[in-house]
Structure formats: structure tokens, C-alpha cells
PDB file of N, CA and C in Angstrom:
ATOM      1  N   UNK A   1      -5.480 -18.167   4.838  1.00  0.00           N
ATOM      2  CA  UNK A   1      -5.250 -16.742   4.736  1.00  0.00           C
ATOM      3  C   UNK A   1      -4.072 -16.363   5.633  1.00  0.00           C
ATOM      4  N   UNK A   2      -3.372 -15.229   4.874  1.00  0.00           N
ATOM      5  CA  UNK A   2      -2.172 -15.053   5.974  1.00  0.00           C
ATOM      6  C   UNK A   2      -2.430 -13.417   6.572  1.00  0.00           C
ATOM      7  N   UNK A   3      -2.096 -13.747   7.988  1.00  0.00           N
ATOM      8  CA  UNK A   3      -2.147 -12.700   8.498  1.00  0.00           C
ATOM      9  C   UNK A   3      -0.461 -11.462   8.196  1.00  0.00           C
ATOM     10  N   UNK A   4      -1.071 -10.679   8.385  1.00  0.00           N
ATOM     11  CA  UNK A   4      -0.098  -9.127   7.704  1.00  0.00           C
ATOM     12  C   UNK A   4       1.290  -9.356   8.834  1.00  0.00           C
ATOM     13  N   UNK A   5       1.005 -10.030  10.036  1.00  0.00           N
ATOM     14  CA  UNK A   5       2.481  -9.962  10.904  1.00  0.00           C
ATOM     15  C   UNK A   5       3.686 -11.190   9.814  1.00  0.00           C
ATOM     16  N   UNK A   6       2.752 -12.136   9.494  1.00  0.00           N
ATOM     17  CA  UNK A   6       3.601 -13.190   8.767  1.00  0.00           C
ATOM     18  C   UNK A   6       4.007 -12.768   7.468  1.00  0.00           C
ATOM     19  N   UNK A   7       3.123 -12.317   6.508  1.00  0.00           N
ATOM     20  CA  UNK A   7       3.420 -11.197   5.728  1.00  0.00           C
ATOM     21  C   UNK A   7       4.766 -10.656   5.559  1.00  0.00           C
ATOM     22  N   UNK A   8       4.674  -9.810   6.694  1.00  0.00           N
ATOM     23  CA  UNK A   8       5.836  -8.702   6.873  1.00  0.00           C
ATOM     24  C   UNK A   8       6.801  -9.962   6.741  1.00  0.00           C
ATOM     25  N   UNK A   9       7.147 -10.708   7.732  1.00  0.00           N
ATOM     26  CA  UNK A   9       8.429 -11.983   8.015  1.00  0.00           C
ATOM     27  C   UNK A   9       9.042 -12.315   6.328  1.00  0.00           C
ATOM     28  N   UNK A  10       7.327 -12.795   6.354  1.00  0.00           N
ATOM     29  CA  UNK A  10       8.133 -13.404   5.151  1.00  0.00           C
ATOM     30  C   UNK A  10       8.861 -12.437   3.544  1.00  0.00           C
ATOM     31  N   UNK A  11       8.174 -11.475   3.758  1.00  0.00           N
ATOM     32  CA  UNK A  11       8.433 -10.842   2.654  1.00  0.00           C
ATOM     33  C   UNK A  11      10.181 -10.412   2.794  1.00  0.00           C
ATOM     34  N   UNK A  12      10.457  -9.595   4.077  1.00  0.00           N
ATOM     35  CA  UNK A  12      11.632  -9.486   4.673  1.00  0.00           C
ATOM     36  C   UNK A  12      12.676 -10.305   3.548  1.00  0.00           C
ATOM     37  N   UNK A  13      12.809 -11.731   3.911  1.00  0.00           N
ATOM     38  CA  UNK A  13      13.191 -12.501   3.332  1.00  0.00           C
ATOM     39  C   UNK A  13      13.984 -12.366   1.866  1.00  0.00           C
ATOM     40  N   UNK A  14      13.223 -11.530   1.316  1.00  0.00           N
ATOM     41  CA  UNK A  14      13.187 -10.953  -0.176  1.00  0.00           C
ATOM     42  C   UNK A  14      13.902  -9.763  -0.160  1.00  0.00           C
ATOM     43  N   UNK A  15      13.960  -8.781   1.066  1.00  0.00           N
ATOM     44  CA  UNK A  15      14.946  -7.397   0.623  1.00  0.00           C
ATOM     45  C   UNK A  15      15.885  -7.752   0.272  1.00  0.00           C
ATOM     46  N   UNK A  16      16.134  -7.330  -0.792  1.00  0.00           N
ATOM     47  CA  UNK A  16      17.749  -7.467  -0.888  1.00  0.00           C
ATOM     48  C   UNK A  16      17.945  -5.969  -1.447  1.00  0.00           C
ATOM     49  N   UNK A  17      18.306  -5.034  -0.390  1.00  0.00           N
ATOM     50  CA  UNK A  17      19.043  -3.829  -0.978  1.00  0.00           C
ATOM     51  C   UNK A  17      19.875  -3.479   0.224  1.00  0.00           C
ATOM     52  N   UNK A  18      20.935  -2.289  -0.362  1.00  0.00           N
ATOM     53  CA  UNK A  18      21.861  -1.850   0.844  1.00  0.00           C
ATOM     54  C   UNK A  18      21.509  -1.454   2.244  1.00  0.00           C
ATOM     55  N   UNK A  19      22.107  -1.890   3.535  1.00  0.00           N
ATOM     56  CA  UNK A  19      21.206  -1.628   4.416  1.00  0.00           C
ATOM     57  C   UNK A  19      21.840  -0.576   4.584  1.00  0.00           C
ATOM     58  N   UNK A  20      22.334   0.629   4.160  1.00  0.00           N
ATOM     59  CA  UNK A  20      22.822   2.080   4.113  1.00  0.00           C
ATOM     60  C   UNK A  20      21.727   2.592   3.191  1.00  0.00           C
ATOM     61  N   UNK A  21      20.715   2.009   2.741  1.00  0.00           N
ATOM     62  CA  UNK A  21      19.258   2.578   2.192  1.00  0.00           C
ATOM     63  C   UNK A  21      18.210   2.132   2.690  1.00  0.00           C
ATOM     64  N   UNK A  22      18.465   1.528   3.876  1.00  0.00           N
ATOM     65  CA  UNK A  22      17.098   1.400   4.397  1.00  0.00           C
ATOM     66  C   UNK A  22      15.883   2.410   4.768  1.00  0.00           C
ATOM     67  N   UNK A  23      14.872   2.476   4.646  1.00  0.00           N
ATOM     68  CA  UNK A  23      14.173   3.863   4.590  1.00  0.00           C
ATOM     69  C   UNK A  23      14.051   3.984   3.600  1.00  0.00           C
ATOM     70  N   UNK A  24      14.687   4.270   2.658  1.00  0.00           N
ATOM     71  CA  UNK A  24      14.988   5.269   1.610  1.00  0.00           C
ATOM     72  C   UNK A  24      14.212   4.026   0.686  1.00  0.00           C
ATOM     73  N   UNK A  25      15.362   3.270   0.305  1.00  0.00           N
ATOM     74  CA  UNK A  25      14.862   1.964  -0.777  1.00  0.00           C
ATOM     75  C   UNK A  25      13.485   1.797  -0.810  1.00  0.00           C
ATOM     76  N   UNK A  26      13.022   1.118   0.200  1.00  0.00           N
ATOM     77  CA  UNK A  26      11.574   0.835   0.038  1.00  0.00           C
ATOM     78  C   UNK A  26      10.652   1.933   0.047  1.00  0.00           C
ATOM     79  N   UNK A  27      10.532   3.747   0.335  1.00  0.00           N
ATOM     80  CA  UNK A  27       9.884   4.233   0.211  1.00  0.00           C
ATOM     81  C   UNK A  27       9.893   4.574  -0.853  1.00  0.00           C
ATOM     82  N   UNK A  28      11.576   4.359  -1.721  1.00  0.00           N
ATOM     83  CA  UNK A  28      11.445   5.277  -3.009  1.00  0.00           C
ATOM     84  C   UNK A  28      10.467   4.243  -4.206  1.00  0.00           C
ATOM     85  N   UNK A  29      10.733   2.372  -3.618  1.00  0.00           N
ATOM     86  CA  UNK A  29       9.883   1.533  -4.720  1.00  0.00           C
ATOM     87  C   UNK A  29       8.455   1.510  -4.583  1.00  0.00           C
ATOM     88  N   UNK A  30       7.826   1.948  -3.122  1.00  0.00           N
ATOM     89  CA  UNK A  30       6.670   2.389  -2.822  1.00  0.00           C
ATOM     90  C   UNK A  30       6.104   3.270  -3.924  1.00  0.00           C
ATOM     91  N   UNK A  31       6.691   4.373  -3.885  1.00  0.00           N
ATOM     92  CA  UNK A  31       6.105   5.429  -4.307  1.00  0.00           C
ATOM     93  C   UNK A  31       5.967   5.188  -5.818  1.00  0.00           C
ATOM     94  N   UNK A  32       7.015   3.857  -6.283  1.00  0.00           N
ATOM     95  CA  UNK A  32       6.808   3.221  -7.860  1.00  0.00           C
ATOM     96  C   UNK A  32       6.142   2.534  -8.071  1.00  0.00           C
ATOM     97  N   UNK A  33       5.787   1.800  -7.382  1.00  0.00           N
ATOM     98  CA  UNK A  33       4.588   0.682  -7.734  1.00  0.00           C
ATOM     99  C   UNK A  33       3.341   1.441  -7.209  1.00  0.00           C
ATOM    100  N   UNK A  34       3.270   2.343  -6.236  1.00  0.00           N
ATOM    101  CA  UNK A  34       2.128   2.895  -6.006  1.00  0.00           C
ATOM    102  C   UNK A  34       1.672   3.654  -7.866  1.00  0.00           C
ATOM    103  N   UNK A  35       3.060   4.248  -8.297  1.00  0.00           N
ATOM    104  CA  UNK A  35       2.397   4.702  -9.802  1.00  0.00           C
ATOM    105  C   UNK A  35       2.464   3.874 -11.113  1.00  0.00           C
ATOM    106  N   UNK A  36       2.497   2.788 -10.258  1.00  0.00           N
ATOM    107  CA  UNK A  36       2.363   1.425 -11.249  1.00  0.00           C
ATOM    108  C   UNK A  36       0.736   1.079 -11.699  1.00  0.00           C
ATOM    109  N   UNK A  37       0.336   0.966 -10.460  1.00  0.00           N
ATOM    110  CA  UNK A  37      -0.948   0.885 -10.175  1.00  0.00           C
ATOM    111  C   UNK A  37      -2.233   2.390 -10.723  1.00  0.00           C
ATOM    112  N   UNK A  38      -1.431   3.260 -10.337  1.00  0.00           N
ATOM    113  CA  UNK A  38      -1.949   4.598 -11.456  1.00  0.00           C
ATOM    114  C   UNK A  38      -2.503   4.293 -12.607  1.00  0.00           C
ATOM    115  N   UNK A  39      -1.270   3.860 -13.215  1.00  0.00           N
ATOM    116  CA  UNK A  39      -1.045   3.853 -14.822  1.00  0.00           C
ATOM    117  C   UNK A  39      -1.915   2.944 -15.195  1.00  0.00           C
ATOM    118  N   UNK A  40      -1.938   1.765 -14.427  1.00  0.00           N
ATOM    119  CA  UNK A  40      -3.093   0.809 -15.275  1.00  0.00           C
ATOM    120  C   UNK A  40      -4.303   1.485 -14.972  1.00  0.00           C
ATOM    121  N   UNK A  41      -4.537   2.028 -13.908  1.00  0.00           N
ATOM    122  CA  UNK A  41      -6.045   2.882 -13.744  1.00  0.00           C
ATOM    123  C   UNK A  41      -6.375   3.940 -14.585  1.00  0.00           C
ATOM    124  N   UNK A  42      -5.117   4.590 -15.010  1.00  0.00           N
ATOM    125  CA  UNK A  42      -5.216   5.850 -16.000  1.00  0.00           C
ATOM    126  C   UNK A  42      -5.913   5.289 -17.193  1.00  0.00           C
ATOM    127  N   UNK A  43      -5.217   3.875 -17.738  1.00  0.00           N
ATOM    128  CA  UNK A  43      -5.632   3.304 -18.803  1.00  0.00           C
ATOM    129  C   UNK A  43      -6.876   2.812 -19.245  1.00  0.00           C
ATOM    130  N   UNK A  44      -7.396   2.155 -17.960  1.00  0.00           N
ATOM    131  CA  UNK A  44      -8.699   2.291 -18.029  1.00  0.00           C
ATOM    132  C   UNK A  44     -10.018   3.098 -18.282  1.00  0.00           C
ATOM    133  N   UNK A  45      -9.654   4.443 -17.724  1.00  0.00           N
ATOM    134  CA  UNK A  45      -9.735   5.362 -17.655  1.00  0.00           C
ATOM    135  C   UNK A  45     -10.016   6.030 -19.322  1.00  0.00           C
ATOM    136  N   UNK A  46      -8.373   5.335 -19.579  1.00  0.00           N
ATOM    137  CA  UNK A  46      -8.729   6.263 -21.025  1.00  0.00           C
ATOM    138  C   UNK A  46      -9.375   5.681 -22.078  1.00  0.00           C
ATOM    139  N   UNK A  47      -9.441   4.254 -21.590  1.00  0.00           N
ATOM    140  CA  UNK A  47     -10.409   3.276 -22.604  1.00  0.00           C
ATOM    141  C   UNK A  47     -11.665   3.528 -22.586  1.00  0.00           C
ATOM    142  N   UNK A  48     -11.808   3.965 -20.853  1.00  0.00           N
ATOM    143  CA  UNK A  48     -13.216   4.463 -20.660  1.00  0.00           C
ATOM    144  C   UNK A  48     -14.259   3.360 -20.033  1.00  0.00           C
ATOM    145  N   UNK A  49     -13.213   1.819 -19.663  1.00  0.00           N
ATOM    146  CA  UNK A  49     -13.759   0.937 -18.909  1.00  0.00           C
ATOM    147  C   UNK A  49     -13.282   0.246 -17.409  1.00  0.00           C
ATOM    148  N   UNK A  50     -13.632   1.881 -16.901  1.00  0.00           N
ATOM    149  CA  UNK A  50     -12.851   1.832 -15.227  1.00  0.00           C
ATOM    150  C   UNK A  50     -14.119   1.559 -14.651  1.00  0.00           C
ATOM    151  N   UNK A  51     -15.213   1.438 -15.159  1.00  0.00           N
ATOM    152  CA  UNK A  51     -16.528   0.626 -13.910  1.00  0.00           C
ATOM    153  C   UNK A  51     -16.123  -0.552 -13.622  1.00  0.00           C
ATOM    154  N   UNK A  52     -16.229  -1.071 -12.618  1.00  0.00           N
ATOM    155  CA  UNK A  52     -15.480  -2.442 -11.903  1.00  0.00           C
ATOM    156  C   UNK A  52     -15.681  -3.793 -13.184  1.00  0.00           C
ATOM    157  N   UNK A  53     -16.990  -3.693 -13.645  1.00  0.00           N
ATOM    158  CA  UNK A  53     -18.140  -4.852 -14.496  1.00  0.00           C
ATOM    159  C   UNK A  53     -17.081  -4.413 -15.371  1.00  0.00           C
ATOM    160  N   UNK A  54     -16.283  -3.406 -16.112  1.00  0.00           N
ATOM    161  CA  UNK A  54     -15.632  -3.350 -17.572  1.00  0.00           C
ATOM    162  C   UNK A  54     -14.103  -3.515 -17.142  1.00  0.00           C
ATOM    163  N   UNK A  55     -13.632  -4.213 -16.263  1.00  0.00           N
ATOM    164  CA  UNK A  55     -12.358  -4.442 -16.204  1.00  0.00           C
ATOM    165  C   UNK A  55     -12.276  -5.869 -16.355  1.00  0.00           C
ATOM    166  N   UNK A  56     -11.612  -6.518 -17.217  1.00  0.00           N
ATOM    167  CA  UNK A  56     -11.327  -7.828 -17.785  1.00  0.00           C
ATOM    168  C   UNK A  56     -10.354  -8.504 -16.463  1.00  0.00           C
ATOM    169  N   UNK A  57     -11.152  -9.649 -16.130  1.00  0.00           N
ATOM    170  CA  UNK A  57     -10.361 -10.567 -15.040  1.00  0.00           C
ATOM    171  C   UNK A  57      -8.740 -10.394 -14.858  1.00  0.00           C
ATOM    172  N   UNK A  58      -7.886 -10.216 -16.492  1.00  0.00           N
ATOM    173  CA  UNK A  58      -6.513 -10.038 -17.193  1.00  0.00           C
ATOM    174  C   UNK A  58      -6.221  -8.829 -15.891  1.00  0.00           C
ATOM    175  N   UNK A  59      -6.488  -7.780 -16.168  1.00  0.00           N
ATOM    176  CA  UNK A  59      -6.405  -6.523 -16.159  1.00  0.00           C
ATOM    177  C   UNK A  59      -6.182  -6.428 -14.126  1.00  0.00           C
ATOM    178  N   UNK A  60      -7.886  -6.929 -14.187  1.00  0.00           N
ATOM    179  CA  UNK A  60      -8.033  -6.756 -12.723  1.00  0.00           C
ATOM    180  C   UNK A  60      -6.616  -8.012 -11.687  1.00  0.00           C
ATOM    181  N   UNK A  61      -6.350  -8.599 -12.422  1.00  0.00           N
ATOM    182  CA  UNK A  61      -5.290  -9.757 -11.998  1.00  0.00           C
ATOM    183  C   UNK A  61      -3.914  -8.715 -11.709  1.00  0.00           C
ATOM    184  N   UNK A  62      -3.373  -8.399 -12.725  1.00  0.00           N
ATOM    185  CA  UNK A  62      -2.534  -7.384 -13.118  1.00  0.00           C
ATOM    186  C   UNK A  62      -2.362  -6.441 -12.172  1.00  0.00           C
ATOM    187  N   UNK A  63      -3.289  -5.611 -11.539  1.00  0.00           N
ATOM    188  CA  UNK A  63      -3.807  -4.604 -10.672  1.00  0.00           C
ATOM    189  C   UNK A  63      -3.342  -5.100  -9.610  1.00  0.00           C
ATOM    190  N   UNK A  64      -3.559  -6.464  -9.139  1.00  0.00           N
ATOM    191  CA  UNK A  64      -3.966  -7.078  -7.961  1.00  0.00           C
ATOM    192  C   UNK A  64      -2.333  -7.108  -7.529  1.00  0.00           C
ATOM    193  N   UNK A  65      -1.842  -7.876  -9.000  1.00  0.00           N
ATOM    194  CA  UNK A  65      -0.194  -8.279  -8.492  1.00  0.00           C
ATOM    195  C   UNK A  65       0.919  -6.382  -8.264  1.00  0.00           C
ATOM    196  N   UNK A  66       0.137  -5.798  -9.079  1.00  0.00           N
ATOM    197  CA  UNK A  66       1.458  -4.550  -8.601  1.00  0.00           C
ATOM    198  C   UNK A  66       0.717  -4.135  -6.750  1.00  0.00           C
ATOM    199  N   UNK A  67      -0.303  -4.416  -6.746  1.00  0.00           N
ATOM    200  CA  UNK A  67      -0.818  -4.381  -5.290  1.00  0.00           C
ATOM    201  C   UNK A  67       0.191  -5.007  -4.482  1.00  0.00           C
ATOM    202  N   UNK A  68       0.216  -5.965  -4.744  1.00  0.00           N
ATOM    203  CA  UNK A  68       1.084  -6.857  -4.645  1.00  0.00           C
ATOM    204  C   UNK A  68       2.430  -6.662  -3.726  1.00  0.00           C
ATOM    205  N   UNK A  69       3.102  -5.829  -5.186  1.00  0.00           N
ATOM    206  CA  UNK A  69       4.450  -5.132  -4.830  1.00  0.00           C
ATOM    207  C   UNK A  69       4.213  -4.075  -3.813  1.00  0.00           C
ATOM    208  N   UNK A  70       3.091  -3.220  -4.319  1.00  0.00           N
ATOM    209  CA  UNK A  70       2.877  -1.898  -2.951  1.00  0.00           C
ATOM    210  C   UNK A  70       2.855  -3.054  -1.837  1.00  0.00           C
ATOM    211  N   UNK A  71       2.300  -3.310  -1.206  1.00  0.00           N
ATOM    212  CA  UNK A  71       2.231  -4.615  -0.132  1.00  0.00           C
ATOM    213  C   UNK A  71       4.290  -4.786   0.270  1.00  0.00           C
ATOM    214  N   UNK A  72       4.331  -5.240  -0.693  1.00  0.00           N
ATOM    215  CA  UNK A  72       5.829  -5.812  -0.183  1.00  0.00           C
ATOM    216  C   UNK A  72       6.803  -4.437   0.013  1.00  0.00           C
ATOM    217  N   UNK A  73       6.615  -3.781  -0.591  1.00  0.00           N
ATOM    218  CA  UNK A  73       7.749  -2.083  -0.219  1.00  0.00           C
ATOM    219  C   UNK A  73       6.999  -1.829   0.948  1.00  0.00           C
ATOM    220  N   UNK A  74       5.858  -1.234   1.199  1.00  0.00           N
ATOM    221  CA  UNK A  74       5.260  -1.286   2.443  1.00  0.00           C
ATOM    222  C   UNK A  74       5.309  -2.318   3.639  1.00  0.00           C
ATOM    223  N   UNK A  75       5.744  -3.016   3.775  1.00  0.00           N
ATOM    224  CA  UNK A  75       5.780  -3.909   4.795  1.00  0.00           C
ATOM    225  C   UNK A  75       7.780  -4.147   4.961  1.00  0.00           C
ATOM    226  N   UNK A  76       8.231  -4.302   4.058  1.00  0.00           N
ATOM    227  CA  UNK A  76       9.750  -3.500   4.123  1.00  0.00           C
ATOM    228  C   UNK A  76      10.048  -2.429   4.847  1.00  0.00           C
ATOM    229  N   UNK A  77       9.187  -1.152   4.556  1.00  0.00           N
ATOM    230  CA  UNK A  77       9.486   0.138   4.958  1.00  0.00           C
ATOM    231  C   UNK A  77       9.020   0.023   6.492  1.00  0.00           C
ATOM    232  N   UNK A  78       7.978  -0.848   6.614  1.00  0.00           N
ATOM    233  CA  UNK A  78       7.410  -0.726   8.308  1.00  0.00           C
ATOM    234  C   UNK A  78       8.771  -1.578   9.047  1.00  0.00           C
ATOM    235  N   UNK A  79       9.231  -2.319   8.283  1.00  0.00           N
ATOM    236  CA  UNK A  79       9.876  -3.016   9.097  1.00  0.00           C
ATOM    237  C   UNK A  79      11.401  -1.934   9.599  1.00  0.00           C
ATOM    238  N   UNK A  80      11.763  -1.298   8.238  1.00  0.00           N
ATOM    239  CA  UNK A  80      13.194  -0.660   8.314  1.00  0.00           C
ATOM    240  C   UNK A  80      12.371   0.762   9.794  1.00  0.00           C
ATOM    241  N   UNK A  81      11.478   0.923   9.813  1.00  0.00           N
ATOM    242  CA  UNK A  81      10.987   2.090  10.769  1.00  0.00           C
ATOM    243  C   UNK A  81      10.920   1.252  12.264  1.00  0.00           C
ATOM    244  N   UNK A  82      10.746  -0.018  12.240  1.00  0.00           N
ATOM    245  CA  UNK A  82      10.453  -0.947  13.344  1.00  0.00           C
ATOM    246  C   UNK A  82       9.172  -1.037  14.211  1.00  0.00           C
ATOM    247  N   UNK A  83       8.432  -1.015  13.150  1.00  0.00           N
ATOM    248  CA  UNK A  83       6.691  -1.357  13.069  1.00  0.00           C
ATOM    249  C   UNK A  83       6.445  -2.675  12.709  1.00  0.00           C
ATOM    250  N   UNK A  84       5.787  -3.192  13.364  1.00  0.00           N
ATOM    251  CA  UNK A  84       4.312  -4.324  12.727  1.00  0.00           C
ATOM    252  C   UNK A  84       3.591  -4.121  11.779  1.00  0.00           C
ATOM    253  N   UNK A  85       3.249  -4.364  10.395  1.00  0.00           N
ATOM    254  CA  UNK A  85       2.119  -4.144   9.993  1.00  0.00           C
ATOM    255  C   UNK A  85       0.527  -4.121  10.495  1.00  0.00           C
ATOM    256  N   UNK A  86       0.404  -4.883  11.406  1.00  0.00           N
ATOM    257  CA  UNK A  86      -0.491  -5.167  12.497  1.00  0.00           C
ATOM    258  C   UNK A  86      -0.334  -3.794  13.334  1.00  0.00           C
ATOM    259  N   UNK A  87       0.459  -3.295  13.900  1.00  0.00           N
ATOM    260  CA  UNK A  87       0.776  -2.088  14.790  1.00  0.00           C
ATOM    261  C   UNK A  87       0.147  -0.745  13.359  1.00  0.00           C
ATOM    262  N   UNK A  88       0.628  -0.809  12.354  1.00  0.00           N
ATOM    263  CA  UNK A  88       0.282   0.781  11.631  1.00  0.00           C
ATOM    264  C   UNK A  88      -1.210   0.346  11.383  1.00  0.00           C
ATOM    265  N   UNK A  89      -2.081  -1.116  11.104  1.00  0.00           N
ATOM    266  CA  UNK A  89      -3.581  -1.104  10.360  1.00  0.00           C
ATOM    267  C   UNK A  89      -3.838  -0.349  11.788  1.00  0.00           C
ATOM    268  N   UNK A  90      -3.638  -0.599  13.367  1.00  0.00           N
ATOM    269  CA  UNK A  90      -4.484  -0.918  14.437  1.00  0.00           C
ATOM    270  C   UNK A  90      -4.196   0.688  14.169  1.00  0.00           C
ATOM    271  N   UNK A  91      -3.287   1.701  14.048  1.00  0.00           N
ATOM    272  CA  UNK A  91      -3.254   2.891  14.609  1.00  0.00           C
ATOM    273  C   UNK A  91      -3.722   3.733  13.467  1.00  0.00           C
ATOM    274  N   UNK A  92      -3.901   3.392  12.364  1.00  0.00           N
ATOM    275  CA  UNK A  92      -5.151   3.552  11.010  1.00  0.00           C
ATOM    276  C   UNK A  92      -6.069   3.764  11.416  1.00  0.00           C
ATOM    277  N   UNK A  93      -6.398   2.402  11.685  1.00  0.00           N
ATOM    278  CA  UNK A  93      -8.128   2.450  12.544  1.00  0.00           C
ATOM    279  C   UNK A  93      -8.249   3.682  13.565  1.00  0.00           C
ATOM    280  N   UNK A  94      -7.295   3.901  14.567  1.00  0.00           N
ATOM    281  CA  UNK A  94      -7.506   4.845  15.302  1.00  0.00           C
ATOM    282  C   UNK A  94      -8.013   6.094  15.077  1.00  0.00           C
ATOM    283  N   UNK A  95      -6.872   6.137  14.405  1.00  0.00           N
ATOM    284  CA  UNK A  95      -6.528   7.727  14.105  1.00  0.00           C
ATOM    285  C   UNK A  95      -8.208   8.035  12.868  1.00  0.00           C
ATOM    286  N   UNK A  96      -8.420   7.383  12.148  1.00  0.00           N
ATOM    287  CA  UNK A  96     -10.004   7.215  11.585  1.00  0.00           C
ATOM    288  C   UNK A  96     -11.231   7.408  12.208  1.00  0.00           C
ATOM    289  N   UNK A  97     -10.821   6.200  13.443  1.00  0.00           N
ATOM    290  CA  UNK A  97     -11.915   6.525  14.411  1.00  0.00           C
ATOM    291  C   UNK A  97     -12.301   7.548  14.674  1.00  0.00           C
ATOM    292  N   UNK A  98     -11.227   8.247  15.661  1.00  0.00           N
ATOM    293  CA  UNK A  98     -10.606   9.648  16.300  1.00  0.00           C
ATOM    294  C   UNK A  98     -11.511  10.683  15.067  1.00  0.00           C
ATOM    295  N   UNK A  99     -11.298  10.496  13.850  1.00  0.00           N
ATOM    296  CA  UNK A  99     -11.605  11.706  12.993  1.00  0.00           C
ATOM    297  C   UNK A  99     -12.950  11.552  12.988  1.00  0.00           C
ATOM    298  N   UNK A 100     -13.567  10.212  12.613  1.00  0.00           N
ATOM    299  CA  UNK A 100     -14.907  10.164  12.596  1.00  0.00           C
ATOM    300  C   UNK A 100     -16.111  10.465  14.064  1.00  0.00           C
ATOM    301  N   UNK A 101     -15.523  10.079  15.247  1.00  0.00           N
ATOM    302  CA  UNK A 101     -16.126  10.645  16.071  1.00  0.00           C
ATOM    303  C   UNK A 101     -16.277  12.186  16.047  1.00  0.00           C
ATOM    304  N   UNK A 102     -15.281  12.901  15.500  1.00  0.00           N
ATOM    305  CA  UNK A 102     -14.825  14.475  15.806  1.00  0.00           C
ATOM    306  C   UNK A 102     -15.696  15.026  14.529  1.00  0.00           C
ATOM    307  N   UNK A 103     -15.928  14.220  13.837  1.00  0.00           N
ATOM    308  CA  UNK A 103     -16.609  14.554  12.439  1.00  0.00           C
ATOM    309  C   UNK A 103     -15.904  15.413  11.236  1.00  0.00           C
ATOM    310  N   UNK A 104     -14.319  14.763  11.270  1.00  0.00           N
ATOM    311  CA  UNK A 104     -13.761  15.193  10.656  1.00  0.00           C
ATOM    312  C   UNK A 104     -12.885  14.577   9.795  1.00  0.00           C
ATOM    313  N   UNK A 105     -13.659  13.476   9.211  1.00  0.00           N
ATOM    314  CA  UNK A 105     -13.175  12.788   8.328  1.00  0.00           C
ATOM    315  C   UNK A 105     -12.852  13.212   6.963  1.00  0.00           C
ATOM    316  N   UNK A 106     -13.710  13.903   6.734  1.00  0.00           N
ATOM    317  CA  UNK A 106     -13.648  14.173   5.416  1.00  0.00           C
ATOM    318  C   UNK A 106     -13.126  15.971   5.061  1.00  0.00           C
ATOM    319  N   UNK A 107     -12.072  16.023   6.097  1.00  0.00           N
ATOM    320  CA  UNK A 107     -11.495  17.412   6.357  1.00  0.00           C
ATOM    321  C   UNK A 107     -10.094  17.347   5.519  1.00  0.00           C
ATOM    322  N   UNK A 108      -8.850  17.982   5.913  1.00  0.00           N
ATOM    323  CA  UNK A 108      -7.999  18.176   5.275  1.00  0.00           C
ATOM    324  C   UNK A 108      -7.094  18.331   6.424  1.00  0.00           C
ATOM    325  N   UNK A 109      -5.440  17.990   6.203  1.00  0.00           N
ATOM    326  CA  UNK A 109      -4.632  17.810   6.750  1.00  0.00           C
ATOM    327  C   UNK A 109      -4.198  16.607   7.608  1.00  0.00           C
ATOM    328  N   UNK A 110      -3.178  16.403   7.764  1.00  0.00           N
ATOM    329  CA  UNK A 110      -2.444  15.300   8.574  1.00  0.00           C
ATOM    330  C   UNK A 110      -3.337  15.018   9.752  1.00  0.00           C
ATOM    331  N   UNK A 111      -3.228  15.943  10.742  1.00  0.00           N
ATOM    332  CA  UNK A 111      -3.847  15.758  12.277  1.00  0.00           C
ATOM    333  C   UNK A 111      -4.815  16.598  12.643  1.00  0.00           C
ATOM    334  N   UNK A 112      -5.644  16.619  11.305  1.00  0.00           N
ATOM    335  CA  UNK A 112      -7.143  17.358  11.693  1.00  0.00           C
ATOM    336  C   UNK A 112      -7.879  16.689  13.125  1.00  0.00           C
TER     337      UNK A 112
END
């Protein structure tokens, strides 16, 4: 299993866009493969076999790999910001924690 710091390294490897778009590039392919991943859910959806048991191994494979890509724009974008992937899960957890002690997890806004 690979841990998310090696991850990040290696994926790196693979940017290839202008570094006068850094930032930009990987949030704008983020935000595409994040509605990559939509669309096959929409579809399911409209087939009407989005219970986990009615998604065909095919399908759920499929899912897994545009995951995939979110994974790699995301770990790009942490890097062009000069984050760890390891550094944003740990301050996830936090900031979760933080809400769930306060009992405000399931509230609204950024820094409830």
C-alpha cells in the first residue's frame, strides 16, 4: 500500500502543464474529474441502480479510476500550494474533530 506523501512524489512526475498555471491547472482538472465522477453517478441514478449491490464490478472499476484522476489533480494542487497530502488529511481530521466536539458537524459554513 502506498502512503499519500509518496503518492503526491510520484504523481508530480506526471504534471506536465505551464508552470504560469500552476494553481489554476490542477484546480480547474479537479473540478473536471470531480464531474466526471458525477456523471457516472447521475447514470446510475437514472438507471435506477445506484444501491452499492446494483453497480456492476465494470462500472464500480470505472468510478474508482476517475477517483483516480481526482486523486492526481488533488495532490498536484497540494503540491503547487506547498502542502503534503499527509499535512491537508491530518488538518481534515482536525478541523472535523473541532466541529464534532462543538457539535457542529452537521451545520453550515466554512468555519462553523
Amino acid at each position: 500500500m502506498i502512503d499519500m506523501n509518496t503518492y503526491q512524489q510520484s504523481a508530480r512526475k506526471f504534471a506536465v502543464y505551464p508552470e504560469h498555471y500552476e494553481i489554476v491547472y490542477p484546480t480547474l482538472g479537479l473540478s473536471g474529474e470531480a464531474g466526471e465522477v458525477a456523471e457516472k453517478i447521475k447514470k446510475l441514478l437514472r438507471k435506477n441502480t445506484l444501491m452499492p449491490m446494483g453497480i456492476d464490478s465494470y462500472t464500480r472499476e470505472e468510478i474508482a479510476k476517475e477517483l483516480g484522476d481526482v486523486l492526481w489533480y488533488l495532490a498536484n494542487l497540494a503540491t503547487d500550494l506547498g502542502y503534503d497530502l499527509s499535512d491537508i488529511a491530518e488538518m481534515n481530521l482536525f478541523k472535523l474533530t473541532d466541529r464534532q466536539h462543538r457539535n457542529v458537524i452537521q451545520g453550515e459554513g466554512d468555519n462553523r
